[in-house]
C-alpha atoms as a PDB file:
ATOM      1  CA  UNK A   1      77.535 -19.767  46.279  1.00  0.00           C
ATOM      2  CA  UNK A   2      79.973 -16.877  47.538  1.00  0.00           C
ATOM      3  CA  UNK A   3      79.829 -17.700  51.415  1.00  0.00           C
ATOM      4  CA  UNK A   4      80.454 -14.095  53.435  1.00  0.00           C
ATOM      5  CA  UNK A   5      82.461 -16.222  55.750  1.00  0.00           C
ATOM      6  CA  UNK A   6      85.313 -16.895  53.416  1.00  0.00           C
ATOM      7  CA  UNK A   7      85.114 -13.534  51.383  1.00  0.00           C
ATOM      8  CA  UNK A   8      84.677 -11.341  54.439  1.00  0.00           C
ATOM      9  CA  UNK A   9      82.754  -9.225  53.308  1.00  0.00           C
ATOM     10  CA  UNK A  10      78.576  -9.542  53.595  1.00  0.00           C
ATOM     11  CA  UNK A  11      75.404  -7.696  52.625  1.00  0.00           C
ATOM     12  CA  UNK A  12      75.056  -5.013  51.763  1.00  0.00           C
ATOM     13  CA  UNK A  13      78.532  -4.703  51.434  1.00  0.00           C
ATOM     14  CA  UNK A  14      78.565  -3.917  47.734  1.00  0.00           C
ATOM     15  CA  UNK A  15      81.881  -6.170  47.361  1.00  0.00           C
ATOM     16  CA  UNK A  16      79.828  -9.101  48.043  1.00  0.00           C
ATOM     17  CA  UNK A  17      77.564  -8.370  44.733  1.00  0.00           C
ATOM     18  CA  UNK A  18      80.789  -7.512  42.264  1.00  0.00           C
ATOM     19  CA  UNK A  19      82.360 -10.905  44.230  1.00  0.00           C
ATOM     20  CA  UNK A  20      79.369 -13.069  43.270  1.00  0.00           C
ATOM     21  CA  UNK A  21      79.264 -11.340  39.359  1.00  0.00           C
ATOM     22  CA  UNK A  22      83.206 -11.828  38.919  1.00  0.00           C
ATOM     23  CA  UNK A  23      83.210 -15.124  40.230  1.00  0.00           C
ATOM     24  CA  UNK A  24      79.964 -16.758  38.371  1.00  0.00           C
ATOM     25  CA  UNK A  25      80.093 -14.848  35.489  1.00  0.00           C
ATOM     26  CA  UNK A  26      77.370 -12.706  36.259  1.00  0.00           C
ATOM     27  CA  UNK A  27      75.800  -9.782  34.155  1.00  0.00           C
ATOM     28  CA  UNK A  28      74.094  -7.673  36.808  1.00  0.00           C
ATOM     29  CA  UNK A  29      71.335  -6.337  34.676  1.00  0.00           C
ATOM     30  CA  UNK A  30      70.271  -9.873  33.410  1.00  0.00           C
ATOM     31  CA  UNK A  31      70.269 -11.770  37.268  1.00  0.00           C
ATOM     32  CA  UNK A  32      67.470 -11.986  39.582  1.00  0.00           C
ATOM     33  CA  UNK A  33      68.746 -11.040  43.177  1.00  0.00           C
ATOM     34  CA  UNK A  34      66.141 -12.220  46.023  1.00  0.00           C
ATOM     35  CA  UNK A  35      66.064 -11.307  49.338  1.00  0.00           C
ATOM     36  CA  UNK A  36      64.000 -10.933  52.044  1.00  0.00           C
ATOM     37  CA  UNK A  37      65.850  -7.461  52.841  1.00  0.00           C
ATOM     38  CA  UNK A  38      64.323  -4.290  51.377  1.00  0.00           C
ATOM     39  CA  UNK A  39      67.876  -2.518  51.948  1.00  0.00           C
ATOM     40  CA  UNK A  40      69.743  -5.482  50.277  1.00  0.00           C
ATOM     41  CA  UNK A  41      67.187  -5.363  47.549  1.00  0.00           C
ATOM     42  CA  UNK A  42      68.463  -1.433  47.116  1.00  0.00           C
ATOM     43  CA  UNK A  43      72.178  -1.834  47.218  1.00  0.00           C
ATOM     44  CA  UNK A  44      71.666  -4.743  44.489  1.00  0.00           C
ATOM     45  CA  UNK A  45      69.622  -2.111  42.496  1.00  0.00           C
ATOM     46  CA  UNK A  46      72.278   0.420  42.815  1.00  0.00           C
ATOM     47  CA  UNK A  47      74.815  -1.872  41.283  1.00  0.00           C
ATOM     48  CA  UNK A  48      72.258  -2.653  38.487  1.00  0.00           C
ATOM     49  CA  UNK A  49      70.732  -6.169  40.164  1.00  0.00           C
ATOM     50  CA  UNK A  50      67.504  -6.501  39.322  1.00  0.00           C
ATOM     51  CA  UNK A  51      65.835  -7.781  42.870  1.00  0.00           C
ATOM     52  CA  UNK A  52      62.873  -8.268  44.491  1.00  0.00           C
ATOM     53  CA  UNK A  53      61.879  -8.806  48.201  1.00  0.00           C
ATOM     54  CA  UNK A  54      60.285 -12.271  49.596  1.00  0.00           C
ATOM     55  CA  UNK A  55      59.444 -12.588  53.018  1.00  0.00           C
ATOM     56  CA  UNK A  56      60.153 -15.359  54.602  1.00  0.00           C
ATOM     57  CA  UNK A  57      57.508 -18.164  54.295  1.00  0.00           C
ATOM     58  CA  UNK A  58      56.309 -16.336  51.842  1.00  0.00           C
ATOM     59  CA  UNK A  59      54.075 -18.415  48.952  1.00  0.00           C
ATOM     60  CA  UNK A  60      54.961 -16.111  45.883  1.00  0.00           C
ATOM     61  CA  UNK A  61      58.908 -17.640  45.879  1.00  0.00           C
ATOM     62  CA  UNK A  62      57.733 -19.703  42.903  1.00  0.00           C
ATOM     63  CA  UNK A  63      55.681 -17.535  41.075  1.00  0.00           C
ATOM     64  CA  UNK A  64      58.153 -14.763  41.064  1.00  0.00           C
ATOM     65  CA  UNK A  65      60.421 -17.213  39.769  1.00  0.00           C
ATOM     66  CA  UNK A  66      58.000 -18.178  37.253  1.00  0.00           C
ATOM     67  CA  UNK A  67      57.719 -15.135  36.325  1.00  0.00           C
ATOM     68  CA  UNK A  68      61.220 -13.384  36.253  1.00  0.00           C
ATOM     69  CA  UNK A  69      61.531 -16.792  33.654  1.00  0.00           C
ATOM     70  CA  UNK A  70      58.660 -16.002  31.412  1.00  0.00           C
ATOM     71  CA  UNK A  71      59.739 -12.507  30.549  1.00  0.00           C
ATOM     72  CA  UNK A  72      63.168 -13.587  29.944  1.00  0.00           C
ATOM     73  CA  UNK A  73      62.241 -15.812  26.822  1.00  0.00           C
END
């Protein structure tokens, strides 16, 4: 977890997004990036994220995980 606190940097800083790729490993096009921020959603587009938006409380967390999982394999 990259915690904005110690990096300094938050979202939609794009820093925080090449942070959290360079220090997991992370290829961009290949990682879900959820958020309940239509503007963070954006930025992590931008950078080649693939995202999508959940609300808060919101009942379709698991599905879209379910989903983003299916297409993958």
């Amino acid at each position: 977890m990259v915690k904005s606190y110690e990096a300094r940097v938050a979202k939609p800083d794009k820093k925080i997004f090449d942070i959290a790729a360079k220090e997991f490993g992370i290829n961009p096009e290949k990682t879900l990036f959820i958020d309940d921020s239509p503007y963070n959603i954006a930025v992590a587009k931008e950078l080649g994220w693939q995202g999508v938006e959940v609300k808060p409380g919101s009942d379709s967390f698991v599905k879209i995980i379910e989903d983003y999982i299916s297409l993958q394999y």
